[in-house]
N, C-alpha and C. Protein backbone atom coordinates (compact mmCIF):
# COMPACT_ATOMS: atom_id res chain seq x y z
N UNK A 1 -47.57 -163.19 75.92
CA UNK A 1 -47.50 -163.43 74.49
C UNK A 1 -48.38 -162.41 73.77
N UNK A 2 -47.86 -161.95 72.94
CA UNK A 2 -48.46 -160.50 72.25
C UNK A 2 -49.55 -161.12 70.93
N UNK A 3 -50.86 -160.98 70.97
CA UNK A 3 -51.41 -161.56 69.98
C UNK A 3 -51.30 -161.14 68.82
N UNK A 4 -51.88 -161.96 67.59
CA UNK A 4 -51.47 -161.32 65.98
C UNK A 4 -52.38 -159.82 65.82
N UNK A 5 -53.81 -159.88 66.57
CA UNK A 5 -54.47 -158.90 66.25
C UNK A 5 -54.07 -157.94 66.69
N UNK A 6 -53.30 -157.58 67.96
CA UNK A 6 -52.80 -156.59 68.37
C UNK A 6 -51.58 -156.14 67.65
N UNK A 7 -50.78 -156.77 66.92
CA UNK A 7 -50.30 -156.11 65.73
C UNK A 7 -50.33 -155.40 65.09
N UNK A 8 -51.64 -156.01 64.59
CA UNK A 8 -52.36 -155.44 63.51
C UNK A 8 -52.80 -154.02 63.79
N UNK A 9 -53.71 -154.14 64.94
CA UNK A 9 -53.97 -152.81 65.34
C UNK A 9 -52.83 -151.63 65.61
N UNK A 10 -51.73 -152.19 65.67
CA UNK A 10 -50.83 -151.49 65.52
C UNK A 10 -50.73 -150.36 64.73
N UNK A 11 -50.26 -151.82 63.88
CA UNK A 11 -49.44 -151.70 62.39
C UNK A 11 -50.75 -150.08 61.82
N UNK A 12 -51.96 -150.62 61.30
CA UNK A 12 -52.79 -149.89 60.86
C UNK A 12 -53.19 -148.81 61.36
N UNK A 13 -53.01 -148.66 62.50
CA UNK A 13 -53.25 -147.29 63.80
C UNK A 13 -51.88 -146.09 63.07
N UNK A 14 -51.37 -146.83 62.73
CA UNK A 14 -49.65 -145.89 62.49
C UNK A 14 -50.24 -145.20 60.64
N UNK A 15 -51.01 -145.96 60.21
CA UNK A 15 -51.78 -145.53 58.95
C UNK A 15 -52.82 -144.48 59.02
N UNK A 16 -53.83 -145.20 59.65
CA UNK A 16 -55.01 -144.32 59.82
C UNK A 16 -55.68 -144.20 61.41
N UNK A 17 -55.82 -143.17 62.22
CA UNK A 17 -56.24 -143.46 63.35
C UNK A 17 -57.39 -144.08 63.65
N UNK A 18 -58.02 -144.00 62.82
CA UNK A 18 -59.55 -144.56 62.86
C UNK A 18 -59.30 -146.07 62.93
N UNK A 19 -58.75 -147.06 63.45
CA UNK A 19 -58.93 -148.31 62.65
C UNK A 19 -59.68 -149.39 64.07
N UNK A 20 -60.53 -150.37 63.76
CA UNK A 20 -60.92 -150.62 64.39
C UNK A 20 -61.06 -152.25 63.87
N UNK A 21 -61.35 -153.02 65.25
CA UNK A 21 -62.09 -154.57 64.82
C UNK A 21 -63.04 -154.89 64.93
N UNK A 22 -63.27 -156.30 63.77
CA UNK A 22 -64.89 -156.30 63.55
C UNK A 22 -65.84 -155.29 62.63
N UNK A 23 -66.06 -154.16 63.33
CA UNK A 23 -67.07 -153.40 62.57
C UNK A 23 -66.19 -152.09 63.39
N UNK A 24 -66.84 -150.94 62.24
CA UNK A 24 -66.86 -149.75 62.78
C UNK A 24 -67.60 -149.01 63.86
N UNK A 25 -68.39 -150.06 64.49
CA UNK A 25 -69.54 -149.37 65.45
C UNK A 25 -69.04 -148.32 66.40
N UNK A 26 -67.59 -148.14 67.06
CA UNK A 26 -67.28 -147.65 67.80
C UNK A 26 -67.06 -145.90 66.68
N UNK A 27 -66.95 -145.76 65.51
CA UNK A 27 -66.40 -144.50 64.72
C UNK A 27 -67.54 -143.83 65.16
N UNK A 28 -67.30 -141.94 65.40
CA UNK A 28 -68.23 -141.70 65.47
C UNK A 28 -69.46 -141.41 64.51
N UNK A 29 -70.72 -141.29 64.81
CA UNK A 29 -71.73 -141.45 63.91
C UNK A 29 -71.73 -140.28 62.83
N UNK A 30 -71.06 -138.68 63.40
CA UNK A 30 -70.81 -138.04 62.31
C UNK A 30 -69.73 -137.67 61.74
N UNK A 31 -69.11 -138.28 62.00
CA UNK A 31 -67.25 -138.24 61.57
C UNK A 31 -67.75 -138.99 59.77
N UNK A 32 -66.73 -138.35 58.98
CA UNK A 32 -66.57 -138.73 57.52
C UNK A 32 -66.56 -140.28 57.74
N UNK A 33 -66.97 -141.21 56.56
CA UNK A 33 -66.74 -142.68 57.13
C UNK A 33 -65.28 -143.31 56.03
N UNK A 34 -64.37 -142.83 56.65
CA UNK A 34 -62.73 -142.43 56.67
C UNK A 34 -61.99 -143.53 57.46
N UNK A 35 -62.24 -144.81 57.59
CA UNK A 35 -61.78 -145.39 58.25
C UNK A 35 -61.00 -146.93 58.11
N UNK A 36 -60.76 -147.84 58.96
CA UNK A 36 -60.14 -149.10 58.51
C UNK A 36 -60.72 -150.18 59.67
N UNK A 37 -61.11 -150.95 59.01
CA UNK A 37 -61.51 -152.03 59.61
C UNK A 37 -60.97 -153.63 59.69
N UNK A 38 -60.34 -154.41 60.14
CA UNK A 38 -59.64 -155.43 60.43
C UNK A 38 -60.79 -156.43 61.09
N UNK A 39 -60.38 -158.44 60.67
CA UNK A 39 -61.22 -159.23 61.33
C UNK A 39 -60.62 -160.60 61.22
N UNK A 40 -61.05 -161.48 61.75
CA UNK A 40 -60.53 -162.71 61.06
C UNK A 40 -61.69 -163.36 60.36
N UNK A 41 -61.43 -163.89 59.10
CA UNK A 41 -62.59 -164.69 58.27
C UNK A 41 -62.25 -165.80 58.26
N UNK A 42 -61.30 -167.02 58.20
CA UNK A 42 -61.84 -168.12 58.70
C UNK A 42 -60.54 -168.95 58.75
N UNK A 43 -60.33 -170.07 59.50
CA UNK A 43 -59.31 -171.06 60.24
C UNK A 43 -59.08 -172.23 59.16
N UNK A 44 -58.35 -172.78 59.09
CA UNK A 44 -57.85 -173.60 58.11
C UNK A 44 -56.85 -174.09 58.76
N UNK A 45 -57.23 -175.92 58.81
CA UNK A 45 -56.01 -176.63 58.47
C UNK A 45 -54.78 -176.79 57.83
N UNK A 46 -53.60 -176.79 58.11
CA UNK A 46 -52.94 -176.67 56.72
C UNK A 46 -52.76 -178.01 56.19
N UNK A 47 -52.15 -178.51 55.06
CA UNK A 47 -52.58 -179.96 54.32
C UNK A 47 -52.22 -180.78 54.95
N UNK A 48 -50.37 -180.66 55.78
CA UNK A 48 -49.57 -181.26 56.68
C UNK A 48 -49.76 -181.71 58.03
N UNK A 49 -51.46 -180.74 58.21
CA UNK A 49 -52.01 -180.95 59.34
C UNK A 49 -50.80 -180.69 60.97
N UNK A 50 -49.64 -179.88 60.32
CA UNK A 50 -48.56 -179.45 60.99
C UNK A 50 -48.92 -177.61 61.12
N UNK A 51 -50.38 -177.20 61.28
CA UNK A 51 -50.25 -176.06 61.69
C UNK A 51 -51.88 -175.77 61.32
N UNK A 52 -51.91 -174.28 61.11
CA UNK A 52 -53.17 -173.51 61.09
C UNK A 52 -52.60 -172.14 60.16
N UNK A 53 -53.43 -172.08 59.33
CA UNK A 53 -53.62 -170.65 58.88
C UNK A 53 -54.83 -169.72 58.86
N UNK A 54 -54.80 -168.63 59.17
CA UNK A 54 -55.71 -167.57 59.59
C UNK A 54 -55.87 -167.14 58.54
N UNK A 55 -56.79 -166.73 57.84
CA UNK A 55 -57.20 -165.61 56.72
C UNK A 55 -57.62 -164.59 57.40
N UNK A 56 -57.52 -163.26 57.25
CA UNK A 56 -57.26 -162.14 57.84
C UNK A 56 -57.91 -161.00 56.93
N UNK A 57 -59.17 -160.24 56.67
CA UNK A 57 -59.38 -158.98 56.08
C UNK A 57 -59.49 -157.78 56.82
N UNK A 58 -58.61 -157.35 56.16
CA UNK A 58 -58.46 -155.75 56.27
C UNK A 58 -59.46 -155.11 55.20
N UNK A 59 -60.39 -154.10 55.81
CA UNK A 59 -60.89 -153.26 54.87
C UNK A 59 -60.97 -151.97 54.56
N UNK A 60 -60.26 -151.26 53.59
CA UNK A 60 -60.08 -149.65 53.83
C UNK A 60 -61.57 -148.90 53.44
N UNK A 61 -62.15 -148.30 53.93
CA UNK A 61 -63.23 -147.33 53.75
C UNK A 61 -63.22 -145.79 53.62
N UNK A 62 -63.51 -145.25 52.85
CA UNK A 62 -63.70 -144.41 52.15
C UNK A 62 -64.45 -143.01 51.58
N UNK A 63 -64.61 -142.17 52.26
CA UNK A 63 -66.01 -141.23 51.41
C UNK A 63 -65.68 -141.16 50.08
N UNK A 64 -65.99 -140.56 49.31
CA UNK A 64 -66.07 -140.80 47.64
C UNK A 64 -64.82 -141.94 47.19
N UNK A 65 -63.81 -141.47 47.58
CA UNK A 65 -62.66 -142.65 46.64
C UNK A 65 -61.43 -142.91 47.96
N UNK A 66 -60.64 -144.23 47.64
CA UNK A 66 -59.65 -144.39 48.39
C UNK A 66 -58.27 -143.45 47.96
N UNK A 67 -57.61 -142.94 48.36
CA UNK A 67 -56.93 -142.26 47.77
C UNK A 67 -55.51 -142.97 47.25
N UNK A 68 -55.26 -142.79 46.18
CA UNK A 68 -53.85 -143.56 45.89
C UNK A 68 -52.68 -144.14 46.40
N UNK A 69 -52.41 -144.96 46.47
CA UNK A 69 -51.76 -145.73 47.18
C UNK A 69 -52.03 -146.35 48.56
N UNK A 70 -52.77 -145.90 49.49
CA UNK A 70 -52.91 -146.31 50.51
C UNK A 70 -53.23 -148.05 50.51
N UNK A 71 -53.71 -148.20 49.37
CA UNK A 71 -53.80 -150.00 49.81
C UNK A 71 -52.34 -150.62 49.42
N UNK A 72 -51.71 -149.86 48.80
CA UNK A 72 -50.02 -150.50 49.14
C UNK A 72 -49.56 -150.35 50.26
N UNK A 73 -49.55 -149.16 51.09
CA UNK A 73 -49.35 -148.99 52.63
C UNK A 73 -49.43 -149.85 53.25
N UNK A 74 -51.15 -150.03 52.93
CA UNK A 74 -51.64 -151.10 53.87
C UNK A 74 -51.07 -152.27 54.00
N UNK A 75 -50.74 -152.81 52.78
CA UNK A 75 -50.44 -153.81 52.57
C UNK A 75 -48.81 -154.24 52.62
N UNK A 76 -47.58 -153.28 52.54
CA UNK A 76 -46.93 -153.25 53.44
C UNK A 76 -46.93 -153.00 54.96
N UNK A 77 -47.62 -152.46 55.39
CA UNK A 77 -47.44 -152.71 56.95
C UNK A 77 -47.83 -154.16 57.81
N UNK A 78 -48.69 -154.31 56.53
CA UNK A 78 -49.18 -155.81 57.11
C UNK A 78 -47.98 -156.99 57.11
N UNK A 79 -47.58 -156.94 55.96
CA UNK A 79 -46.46 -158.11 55.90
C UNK A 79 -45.25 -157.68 56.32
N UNK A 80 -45.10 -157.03 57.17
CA UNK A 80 -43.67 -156.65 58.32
C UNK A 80 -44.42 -157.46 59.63
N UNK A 81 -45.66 -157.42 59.61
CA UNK A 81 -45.79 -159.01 61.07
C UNK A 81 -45.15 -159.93 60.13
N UNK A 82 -44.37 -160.42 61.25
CA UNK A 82 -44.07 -161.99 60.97
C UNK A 82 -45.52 -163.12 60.75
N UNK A 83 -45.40 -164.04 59.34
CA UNK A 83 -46.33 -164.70 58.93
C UNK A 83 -47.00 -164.20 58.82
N UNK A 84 -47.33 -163.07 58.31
CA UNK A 84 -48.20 -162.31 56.92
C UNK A 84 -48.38 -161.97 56.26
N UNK A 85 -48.79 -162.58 54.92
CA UNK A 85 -48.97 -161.90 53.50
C UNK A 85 -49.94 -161.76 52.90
N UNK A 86 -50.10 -161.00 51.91
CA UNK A 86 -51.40 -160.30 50.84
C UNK A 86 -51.47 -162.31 50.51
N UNK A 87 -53.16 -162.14 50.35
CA UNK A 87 -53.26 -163.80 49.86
C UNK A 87 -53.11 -163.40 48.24
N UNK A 88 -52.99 -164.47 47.70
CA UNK A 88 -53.07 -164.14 46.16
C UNK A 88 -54.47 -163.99 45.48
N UNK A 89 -54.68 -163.56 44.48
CA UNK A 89 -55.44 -163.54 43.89
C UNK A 89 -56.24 -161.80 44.16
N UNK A 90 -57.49 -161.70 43.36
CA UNK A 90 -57.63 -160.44 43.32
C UNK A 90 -58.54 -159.61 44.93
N UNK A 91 -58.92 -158.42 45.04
CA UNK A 91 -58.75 -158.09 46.13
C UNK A 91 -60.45 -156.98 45.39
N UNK A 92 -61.22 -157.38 45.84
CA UNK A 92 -62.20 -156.18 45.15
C UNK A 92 -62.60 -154.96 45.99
N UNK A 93 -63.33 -154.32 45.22
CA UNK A 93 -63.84 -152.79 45.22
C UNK A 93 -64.93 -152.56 45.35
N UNK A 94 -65.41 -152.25 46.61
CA UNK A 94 -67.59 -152.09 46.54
C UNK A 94 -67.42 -150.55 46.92
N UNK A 95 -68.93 -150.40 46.72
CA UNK A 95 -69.61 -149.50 46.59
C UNK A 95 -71.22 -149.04 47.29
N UNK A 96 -71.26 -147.90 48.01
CA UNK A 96 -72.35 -147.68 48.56
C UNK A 96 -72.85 -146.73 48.60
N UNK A 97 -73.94 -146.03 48.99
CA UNK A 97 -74.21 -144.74 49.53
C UNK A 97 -74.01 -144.50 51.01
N UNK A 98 -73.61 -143.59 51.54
CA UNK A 98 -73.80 -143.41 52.99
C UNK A 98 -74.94 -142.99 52.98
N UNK A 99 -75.85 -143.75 54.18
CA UNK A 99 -77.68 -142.96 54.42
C UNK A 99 -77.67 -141.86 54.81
N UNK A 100 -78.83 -141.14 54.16
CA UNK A 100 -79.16 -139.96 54.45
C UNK A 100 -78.27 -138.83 53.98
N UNK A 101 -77.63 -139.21 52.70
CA UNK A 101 -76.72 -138.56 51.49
C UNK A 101 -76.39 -138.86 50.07
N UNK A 102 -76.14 -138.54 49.85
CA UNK A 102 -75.68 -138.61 48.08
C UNK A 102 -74.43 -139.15 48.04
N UNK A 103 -73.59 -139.11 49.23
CA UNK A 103 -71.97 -139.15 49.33
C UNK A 103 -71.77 -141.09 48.78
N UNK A 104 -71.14 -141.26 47.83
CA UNK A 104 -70.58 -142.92 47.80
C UNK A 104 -69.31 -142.94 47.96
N UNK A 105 -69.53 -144.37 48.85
CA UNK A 105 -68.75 -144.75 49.90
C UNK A 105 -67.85 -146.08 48.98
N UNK A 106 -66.28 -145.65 48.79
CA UNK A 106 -65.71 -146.82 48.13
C UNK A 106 -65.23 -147.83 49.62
N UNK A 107 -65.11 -148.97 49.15
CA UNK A 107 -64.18 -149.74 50.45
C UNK A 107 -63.55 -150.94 49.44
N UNK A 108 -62.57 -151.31 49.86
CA UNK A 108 -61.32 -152.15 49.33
C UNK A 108 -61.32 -153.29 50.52
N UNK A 109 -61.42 -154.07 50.23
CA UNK A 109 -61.49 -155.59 50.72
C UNK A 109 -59.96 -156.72 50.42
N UNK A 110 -58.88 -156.32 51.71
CA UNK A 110 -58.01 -157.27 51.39
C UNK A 110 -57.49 -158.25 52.41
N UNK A 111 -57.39 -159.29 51.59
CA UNK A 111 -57.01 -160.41 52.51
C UNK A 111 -55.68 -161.21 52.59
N UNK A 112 -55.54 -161.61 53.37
CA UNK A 112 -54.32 -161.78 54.30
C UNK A 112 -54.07 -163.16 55.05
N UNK A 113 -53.11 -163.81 54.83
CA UNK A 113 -52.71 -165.15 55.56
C UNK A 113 -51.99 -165.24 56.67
N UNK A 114 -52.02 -165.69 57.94
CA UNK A 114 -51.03 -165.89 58.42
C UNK A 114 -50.69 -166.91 58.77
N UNK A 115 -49.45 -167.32 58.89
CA UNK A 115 -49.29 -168.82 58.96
C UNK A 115 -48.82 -168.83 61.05
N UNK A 116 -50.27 -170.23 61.53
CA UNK A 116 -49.13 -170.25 62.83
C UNK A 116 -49.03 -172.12 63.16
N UNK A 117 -47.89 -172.09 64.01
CA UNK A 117 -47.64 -173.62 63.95
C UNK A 117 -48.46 -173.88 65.34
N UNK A 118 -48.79 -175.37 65.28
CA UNK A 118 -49.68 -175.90 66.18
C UNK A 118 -48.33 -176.21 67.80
């Protein structure tokens, strides 16, 4: 049985090669921080108590800016897995410095449902 995360890693590998789970620890330390990060954030009952849904963030990262469009990409490739969609509501935008530079670092924070039956 093929798991959902391995999908994912798929799906997003076909986007950006860099993409990884959990954290970026594995990118290298001087490579641009150009990358995508995937996780699960948290388990939920559903009301019917006839299943489970996963909330799912994807996060695109960035040196100075994300470049246009790519969080639509993203966000189509995601919902071609079966039982996954953009959750509703809004999806935000942080901001950082990378240490030991001037360079700011955008990242896009989006989340994702999937529905699975018990």
């Amino acid at each position: 049985m093929r798991l959902i995360l391995e999908d994912i890693q798929a799906k997003l590998t076909e986007i950006d090669p860099n993409t990884y789970y959990g954290t970026a620890a594995q990118h290298p330390k001087n490579d641009p921080w150009d990358y995508i990060v995937f996780s699960r954030d948290i388990l939920k009952r559903n009301n019917g108590k006839s299943g489970y849904t996963d909330i799912l963030n994807v996060s695109i990262v960035r040196e100075e800016f994300i470049p246009e469009g790519i969080e639509e990409e993203v966000i189509e490739a995601m919902e071609t897995i079966a039982g996954v969609r953009l959750q509703e509501g809004n999806h935000e935008y942080y901001y950082s410095v990378k240490p030991g530079t001037q360079l700011t670092v955008e990242m896009i924070l989006l989340k994702f449902t999937h529905a699975r039956k018990r």
